[in-house]
N, C-alpha and C. Protein backbone atom coordinates (compact mmCIF):
# COMPACT_ATOMS: atom_id res chain seq x y z
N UNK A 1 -8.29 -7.80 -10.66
CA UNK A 1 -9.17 -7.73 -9.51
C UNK A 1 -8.60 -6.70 -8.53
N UNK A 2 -9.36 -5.80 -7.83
CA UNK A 2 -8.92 -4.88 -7.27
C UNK A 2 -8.91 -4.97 -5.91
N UNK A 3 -10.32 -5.95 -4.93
CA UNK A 3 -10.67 -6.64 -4.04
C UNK A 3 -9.80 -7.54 -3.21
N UNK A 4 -10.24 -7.75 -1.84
CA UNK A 4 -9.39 -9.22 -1.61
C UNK A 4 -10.54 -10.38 -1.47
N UNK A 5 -11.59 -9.78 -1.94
CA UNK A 5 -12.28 -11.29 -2.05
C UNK A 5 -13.29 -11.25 -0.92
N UNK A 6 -13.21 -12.13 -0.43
CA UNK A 6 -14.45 -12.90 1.01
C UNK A 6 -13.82 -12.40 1.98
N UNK A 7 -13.82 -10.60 2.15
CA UNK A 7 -13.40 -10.20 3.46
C UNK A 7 -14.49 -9.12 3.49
N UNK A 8 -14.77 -8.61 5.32
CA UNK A 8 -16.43 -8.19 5.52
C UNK A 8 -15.49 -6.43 5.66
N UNK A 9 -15.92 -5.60 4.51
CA UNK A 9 -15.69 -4.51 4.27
C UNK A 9 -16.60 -3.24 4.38
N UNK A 10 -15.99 -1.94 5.45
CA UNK A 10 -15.34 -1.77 6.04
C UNK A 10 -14.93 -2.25 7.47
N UNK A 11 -13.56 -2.41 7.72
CA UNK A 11 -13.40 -3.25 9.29
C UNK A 11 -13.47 -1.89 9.76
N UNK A 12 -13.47 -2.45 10.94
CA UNK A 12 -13.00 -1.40 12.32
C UNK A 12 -12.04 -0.52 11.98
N UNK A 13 -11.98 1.17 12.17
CA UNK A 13 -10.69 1.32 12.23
C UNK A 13 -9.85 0.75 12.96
N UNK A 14 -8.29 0.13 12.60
CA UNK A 14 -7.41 0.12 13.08
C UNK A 14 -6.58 1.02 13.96
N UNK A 15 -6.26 0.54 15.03
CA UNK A 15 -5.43 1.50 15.36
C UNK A 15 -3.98 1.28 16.24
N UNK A 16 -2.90 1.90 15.86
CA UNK A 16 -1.84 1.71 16.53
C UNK A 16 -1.28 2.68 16.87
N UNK A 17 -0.09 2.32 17.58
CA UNK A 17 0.32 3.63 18.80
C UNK A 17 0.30 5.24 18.58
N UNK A 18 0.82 5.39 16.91
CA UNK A 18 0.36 6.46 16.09
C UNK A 18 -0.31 6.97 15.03
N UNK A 19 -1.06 6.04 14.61
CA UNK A 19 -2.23 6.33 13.77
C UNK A 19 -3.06 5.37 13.51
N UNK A 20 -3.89 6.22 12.53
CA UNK A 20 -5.41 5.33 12.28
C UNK A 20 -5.68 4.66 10.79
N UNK A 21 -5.59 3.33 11.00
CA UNK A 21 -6.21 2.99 9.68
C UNK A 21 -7.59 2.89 8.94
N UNK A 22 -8.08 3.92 8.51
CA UNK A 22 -9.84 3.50 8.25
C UNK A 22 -9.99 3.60 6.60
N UNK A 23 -11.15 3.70 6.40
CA UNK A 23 -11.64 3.67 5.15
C UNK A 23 -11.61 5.24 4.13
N UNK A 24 -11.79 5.28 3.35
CA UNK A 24 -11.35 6.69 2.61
C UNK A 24 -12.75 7.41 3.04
N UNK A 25 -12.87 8.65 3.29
CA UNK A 25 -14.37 9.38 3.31
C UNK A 25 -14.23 10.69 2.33
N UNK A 26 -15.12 11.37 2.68
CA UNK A 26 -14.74 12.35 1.26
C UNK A 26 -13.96 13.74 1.68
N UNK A 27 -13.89 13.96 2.69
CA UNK A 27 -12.66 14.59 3.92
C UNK A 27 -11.52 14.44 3.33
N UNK A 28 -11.15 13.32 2.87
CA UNK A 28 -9.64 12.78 2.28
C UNK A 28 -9.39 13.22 0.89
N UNK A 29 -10.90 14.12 0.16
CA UNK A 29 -10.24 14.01 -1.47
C UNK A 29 -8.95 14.18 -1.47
N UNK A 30 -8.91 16.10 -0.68
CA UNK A 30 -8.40 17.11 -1.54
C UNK A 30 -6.24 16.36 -0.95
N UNK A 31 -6.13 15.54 -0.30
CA UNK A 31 -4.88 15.12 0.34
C UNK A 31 -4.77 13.74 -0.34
N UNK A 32 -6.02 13.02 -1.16
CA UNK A 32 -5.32 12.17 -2.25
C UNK A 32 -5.13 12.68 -3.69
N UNK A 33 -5.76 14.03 -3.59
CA UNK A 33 -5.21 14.99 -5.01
C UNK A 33 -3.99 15.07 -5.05
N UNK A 34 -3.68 15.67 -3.40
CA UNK A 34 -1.78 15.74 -3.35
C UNK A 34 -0.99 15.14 -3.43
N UNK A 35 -1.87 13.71 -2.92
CA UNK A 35 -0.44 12.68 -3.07
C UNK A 35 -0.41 11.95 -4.51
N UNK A 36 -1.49 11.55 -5.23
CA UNK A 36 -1.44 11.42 -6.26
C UNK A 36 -0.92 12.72 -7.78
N UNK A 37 -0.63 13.84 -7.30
CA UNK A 37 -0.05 15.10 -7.89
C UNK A 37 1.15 15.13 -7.72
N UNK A 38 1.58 14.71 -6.60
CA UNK A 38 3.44 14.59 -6.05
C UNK A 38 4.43 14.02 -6.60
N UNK A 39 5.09 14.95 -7.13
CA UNK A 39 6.30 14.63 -8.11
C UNK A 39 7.45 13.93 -7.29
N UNK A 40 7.30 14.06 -5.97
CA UNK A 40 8.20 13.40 -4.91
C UNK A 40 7.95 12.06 -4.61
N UNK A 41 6.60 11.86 -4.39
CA UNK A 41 5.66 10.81 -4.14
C UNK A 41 5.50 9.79 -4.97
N UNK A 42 5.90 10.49 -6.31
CA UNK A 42 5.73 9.23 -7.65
C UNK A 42 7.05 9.18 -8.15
N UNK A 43 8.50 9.13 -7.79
CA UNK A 43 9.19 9.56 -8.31
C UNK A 43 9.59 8.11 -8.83
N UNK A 44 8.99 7.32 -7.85
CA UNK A 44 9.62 5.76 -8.51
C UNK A 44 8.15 4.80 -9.26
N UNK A 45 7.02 5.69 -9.29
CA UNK A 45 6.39 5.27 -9.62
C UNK A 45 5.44 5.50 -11.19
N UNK A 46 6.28 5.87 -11.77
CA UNK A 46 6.04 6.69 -13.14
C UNK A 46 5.50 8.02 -13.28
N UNK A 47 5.78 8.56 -12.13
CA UNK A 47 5.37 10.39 -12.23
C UNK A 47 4.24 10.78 -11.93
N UNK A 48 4.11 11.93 -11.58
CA UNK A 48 2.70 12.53 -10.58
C UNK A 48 1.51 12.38 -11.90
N UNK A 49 0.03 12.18 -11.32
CA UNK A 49 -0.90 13.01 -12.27
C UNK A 49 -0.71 14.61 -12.23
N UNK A 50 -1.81 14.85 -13.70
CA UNK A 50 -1.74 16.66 -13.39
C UNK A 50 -2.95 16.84 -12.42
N UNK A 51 -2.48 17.96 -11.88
CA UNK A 51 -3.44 18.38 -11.11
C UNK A 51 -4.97 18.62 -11.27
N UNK A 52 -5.02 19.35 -12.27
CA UNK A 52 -5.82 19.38 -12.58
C UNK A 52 -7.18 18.50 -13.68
N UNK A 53 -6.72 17.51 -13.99
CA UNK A 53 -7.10 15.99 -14.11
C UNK A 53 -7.52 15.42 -13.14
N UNK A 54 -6.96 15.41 -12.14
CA UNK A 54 -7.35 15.00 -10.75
C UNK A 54 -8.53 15.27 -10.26
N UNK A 55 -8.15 16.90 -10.09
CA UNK A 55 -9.51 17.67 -9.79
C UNK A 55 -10.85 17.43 -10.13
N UNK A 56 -10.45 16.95 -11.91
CA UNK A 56 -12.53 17.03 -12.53
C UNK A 56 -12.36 15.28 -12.35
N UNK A 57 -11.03 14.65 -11.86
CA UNK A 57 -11.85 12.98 -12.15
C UNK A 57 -12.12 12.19 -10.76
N UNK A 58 -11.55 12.64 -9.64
CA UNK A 58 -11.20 12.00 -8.57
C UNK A 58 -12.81 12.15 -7.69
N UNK A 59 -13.67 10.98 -7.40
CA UNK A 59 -15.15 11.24 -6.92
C UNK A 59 -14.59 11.61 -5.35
N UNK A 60 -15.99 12.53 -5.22
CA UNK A 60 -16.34 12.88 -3.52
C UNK A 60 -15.82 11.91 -3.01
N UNK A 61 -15.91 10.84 -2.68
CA UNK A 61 -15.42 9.67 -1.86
C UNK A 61 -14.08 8.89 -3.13
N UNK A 62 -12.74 9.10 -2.55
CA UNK A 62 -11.94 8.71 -3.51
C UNK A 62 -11.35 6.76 -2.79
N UNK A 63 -11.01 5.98 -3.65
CA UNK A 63 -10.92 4.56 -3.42
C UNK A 63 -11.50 3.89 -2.74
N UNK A 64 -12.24 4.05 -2.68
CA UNK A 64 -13.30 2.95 -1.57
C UNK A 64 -13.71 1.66 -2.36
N UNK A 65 -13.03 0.62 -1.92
CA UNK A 65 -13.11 -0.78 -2.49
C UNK A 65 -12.42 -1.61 -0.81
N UNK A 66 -12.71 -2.62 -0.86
CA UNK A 66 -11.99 -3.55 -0.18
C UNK A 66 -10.36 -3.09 -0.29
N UNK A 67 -9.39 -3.36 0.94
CA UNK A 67 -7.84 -3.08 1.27
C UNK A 67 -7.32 -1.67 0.94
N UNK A 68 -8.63 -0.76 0.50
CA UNK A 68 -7.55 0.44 0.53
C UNK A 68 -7.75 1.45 1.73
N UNK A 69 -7.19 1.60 2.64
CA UNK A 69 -7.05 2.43 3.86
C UNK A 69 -6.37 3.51 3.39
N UNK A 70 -7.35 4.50 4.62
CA UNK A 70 -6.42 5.75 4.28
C UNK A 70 -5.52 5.98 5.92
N UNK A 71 -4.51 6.52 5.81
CA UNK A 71 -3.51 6.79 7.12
C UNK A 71 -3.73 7.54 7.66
N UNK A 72 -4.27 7.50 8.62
CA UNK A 72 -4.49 9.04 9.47
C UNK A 72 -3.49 9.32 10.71
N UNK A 73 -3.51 10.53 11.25
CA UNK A 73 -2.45 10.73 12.13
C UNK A 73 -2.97 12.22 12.68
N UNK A 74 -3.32 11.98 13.58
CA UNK A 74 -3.47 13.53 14.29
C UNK A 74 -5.08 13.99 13.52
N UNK A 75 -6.06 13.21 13.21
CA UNK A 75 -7.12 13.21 12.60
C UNK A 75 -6.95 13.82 11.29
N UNK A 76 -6.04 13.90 10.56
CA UNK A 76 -5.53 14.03 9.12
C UNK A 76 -4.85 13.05 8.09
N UNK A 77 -5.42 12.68 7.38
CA UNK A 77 -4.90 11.64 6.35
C UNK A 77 -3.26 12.00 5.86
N UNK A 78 -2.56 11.11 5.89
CA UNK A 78 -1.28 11.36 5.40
C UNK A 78 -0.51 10.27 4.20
N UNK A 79 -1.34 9.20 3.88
CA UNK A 79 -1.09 8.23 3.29
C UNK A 79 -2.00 6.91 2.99
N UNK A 80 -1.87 6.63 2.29
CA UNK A 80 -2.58 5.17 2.17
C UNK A 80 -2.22 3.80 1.99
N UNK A 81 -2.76 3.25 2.21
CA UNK A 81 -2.04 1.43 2.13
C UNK A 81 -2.77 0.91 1.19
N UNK A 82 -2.50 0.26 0.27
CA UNK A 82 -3.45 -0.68 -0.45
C UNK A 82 -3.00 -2.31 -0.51
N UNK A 83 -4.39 -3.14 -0.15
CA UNK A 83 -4.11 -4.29 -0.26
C UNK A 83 -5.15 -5.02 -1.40
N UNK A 84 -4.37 -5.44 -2.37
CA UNK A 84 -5.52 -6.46 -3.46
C UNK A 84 -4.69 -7.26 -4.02
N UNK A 85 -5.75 -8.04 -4.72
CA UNK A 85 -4.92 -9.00 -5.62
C UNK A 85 -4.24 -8.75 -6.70
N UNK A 86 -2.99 -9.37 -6.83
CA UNK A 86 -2.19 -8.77 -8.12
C UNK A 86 -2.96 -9.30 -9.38
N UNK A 87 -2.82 -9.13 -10.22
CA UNK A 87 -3.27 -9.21 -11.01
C UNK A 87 -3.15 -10.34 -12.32
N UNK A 88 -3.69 -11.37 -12.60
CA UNK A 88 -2.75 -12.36 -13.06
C UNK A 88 -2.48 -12.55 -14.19
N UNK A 89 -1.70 -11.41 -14.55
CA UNK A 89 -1.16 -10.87 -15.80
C UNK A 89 0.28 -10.53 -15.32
N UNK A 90 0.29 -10.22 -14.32
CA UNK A 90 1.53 -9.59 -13.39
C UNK A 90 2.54 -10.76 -13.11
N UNK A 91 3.52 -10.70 -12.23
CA UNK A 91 5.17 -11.45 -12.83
C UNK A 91 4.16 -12.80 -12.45
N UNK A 92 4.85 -14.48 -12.60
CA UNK A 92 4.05 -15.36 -12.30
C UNK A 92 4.18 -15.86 -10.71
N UNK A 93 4.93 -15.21 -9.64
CA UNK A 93 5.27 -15.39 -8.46
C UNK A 93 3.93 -14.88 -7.90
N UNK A 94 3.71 -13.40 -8.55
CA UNK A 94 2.93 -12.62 -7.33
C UNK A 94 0.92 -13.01 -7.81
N UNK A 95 0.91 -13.39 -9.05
CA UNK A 95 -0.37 -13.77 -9.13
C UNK A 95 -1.31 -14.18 -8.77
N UNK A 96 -1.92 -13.58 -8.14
CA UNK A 96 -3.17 -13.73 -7.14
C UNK A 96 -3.39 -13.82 -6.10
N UNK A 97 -2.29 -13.84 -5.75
CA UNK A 97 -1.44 -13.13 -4.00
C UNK A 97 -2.24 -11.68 -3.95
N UNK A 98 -2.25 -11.95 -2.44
CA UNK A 98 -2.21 -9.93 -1.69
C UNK A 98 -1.82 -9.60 -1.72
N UNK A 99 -1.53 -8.08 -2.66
CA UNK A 99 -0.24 -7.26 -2.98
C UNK A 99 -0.26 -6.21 -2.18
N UNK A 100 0.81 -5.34 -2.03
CA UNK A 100 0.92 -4.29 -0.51
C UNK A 100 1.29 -3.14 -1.45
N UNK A 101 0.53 -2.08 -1.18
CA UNK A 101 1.15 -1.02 -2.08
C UNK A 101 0.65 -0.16 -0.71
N UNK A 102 1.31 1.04 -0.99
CA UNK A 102 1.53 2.15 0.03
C UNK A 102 1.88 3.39 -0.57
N UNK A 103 1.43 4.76 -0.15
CA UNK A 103 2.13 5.96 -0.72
C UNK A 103 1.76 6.85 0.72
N UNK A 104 2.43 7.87 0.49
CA UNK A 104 2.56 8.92 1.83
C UNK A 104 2.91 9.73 1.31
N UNK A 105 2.63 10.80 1.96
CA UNK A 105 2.80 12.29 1.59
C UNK A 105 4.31 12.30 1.54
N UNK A 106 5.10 13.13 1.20
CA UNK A 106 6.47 13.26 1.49
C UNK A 106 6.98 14.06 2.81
N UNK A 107 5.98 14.61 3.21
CA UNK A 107 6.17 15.43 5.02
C UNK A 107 6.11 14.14 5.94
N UNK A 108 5.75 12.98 5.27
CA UNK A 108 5.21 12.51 6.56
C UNK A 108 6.20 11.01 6.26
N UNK A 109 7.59 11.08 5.50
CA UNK A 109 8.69 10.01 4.99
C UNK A 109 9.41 10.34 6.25
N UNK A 110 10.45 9.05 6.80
CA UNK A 110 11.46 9.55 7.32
C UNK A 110 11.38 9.45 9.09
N UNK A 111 10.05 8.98 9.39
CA UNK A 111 9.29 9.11 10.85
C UNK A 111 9.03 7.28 11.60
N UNK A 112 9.11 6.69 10.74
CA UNK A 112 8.81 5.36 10.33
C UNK A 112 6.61 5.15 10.27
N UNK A 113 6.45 5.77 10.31
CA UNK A 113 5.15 5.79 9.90
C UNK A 113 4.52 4.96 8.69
N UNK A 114 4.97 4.59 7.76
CA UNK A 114 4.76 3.61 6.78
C UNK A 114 5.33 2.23 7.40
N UNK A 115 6.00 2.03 8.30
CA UNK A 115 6.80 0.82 8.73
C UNK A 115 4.90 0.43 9.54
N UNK A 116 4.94 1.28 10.84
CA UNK A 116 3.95 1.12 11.67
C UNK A 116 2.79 0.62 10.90
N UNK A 117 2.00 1.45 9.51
CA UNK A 117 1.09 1.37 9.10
C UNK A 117 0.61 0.02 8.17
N UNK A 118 1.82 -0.05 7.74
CA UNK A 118 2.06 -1.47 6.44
C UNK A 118 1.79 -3.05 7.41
N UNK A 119 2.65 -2.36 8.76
CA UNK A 119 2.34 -3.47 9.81
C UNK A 119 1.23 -3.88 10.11
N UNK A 120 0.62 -2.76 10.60
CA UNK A 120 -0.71 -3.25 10.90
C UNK A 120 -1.79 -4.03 9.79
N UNK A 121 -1.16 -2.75 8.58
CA UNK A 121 -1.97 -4.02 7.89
C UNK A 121 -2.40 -5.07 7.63
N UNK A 122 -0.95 -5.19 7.57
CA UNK A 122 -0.76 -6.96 7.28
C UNK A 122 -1.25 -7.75 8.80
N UNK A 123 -1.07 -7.43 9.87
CA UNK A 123 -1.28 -7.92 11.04
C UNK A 123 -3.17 -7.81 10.44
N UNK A 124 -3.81 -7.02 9.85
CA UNK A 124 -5.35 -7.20 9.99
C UNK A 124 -5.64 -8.42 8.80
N UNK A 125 -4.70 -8.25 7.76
CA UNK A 125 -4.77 -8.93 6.65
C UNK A 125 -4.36 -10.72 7.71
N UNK A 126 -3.46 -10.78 8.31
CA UNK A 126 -3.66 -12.75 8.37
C UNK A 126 -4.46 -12.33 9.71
N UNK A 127 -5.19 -11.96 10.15
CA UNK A 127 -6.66 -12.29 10.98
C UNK A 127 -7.95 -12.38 9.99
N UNK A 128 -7.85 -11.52 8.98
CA UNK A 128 -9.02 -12.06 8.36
C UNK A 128 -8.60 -13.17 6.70
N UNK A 129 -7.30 -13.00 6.73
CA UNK A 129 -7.17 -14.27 5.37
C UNK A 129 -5.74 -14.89 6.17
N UNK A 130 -6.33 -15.74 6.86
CA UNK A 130 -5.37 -16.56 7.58
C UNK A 130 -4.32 -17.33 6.39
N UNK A 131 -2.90 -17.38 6.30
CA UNK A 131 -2.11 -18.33 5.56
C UNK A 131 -1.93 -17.39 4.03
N UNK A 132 -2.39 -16.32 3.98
CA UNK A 132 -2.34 -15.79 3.11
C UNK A 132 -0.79 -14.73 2.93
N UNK A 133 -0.27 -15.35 1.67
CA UNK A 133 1.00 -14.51 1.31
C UNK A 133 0.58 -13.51 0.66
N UNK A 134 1.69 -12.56 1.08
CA UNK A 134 1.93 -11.24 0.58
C UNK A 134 2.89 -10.78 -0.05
N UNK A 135 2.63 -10.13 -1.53
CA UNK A 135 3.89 -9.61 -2.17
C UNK A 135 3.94 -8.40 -2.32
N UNK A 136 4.97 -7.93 -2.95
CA UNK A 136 5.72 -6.39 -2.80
C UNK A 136 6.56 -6.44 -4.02
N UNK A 137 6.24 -5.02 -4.68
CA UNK A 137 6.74 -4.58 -5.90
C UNK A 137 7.37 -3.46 -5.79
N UNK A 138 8.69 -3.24 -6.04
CA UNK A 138 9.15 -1.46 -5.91
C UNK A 138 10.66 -1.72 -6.70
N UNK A 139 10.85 -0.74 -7.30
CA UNK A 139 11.80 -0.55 -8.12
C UNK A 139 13.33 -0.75 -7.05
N UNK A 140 14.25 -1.48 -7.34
CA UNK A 140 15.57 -1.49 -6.80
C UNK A 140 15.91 0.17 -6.56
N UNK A 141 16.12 0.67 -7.07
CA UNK A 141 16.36 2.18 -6.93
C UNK A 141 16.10 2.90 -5.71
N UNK A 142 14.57 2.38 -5.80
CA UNK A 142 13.68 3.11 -4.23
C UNK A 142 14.40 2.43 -3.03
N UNK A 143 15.37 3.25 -2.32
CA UNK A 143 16.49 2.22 -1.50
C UNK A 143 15.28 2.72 -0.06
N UNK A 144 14.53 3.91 0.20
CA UNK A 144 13.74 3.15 1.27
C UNK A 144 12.61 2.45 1.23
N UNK A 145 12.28 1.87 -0.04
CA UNK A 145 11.57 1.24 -0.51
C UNK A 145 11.72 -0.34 0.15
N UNK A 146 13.22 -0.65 -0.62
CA UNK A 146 13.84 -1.81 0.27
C UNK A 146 14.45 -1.90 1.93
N UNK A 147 14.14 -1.06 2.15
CA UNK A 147 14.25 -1.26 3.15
C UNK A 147 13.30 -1.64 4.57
N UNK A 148 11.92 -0.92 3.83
CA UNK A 148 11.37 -0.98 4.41
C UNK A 148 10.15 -2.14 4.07
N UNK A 149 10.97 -3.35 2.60
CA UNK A 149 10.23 -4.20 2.22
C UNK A 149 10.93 -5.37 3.23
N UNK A 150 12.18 -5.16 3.44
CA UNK A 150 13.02 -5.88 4.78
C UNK A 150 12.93 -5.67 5.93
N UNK A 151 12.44 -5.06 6.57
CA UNK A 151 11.83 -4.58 7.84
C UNK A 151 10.53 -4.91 8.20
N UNK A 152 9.51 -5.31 7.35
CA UNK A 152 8.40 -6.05 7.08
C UNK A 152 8.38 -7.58 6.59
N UNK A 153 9.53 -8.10 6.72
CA UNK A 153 10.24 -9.86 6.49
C UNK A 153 9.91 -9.96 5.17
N UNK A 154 9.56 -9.01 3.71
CA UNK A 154 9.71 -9.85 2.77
C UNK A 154 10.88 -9.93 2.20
N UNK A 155 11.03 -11.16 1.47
CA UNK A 155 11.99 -11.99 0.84
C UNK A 155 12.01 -12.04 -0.50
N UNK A 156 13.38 -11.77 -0.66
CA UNK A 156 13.20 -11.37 -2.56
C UNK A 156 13.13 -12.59 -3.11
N UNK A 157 12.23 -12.53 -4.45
CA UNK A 157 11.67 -13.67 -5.06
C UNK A 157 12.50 -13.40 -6.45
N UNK A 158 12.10 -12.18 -7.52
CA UNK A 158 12.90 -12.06 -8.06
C UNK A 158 13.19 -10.51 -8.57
N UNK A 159 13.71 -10.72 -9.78
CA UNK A 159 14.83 -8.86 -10.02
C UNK A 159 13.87 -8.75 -11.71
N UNK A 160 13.64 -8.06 -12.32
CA UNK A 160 13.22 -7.97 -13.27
C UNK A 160 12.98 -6.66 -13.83
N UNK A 161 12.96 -6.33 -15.17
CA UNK A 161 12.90 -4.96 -15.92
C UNK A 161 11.53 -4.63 -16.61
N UNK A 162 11.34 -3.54 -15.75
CA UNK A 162 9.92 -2.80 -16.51
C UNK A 162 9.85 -1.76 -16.25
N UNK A 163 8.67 -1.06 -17.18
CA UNK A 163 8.81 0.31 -17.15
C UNK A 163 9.95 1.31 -17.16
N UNK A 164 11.02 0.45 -17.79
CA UNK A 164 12.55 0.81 -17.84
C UNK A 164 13.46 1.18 -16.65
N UNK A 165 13.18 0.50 -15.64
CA UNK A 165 14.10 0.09 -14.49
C UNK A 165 13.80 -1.21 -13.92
N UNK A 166 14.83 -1.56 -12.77
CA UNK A 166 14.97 -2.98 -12.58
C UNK A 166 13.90 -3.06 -11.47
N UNK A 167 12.75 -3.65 -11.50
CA UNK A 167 12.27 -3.88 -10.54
C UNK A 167 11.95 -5.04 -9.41
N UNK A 168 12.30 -5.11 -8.28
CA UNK A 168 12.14 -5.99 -7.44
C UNK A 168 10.81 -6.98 -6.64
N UNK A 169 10.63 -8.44 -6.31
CA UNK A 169 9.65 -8.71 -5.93
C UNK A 169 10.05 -9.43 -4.90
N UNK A 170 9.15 -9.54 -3.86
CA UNK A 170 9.13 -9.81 -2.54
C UNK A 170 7.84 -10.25 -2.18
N UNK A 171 8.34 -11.19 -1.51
CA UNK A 171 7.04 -12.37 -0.68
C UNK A 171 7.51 -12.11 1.02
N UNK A 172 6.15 -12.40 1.20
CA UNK A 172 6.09 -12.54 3.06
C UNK A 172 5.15 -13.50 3.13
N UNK A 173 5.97 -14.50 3.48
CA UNK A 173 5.23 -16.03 4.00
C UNK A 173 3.98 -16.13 4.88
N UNK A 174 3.23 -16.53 5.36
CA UNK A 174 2.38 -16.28 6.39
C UNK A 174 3.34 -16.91 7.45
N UNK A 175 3.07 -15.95 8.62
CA UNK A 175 3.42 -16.35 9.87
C UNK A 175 3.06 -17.63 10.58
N UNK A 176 3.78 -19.01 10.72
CA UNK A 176 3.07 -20.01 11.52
C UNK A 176 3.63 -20.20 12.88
N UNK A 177 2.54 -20.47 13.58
CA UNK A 177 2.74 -20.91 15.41
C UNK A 177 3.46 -21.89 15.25
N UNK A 178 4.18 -21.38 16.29
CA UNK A 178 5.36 -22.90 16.44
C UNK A 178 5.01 -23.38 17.58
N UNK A 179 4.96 -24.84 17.75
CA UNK A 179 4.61 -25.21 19.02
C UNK A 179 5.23 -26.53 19.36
């Protein structure tokens, strides 16, 4: 499932102190050609597409489904967030949970801009799926990967090997009011 289900799609853009979270438009192809082409960008994620594959397959309007935002910043896309359900084929922790995936250009690593953006997400994600956990997949290797899966409170669940490295999983509890 690629969706999160019973949520009213597209929201509002989001917005926080430095950028915009909205929906993909067709403005965004030719900068999800790049990031999906980026040998930097995929380095932990099994390697860029070719470019030119991209080119004849990627539609006028690229991901438009429920949870996938594109990042904007300075009215230019620089990254995207994706939120859906894992898939329940996937490890048996994260199955059918909201999974958090994210990519960014590589100009735009290093700024905390994925910290800000992942935030908000999730801050839109328990207003509209209240109590709802979130997991996180990224190879041990990707060290700002983890870091920035710890900076977002998830908690390692477990360590496991695929795609021939060790890869890591992480839960983020839903936030409860204490009173």
């Amino acid at each position: 499932m690629t969706g999160l289900g019973p949520v009213v799609w597209p929201p509002e853009p989001i917005r926080t102190e430095r950028l915009v979270l909205r929906e993909p438009e067709a403005r965004d192809r030719a900068v999800f050609i790049e990031l999906l082409a980026s040998q930097e960008a995929h380095t932990y994620l099994g390697g860029p597409r070719p470019r030119d594959e991209l080119e004849r397959e990627m539609p006028e309007v690229p991901e438009r489904w429920p949870g996938s935002f594109v990042v904007e910043l300075d009215g230019s896309m620089i990254g995207q967030i994706l939120l859906r359900r894992a898939p329940e084929h996937h490890r048996p922790a994260a199955a059918g949970k909201a999974d958090l995936g994210y990519l960014f250009l590589p100009r735009a690593w290093g700024v905390g801009y994925a910290a800000e953006a992942c935030a908000a997400a999730l801050d839109w994600l328990a207003d509209v799926l209240p109590g709802e956990p979130v997991v996180l997949a990224t190879q041990t290797a990707n060290v700002g990967s983890m870091r920035l899966a710890a900076k977002l409170g998830f908690t390692e669940v477990e360590r496991y090997q695929a795609w021939g490295a060790e890869q890591w999983l992480g839960v983020r509890s839903p936030v409860t009011p204490s009173g």
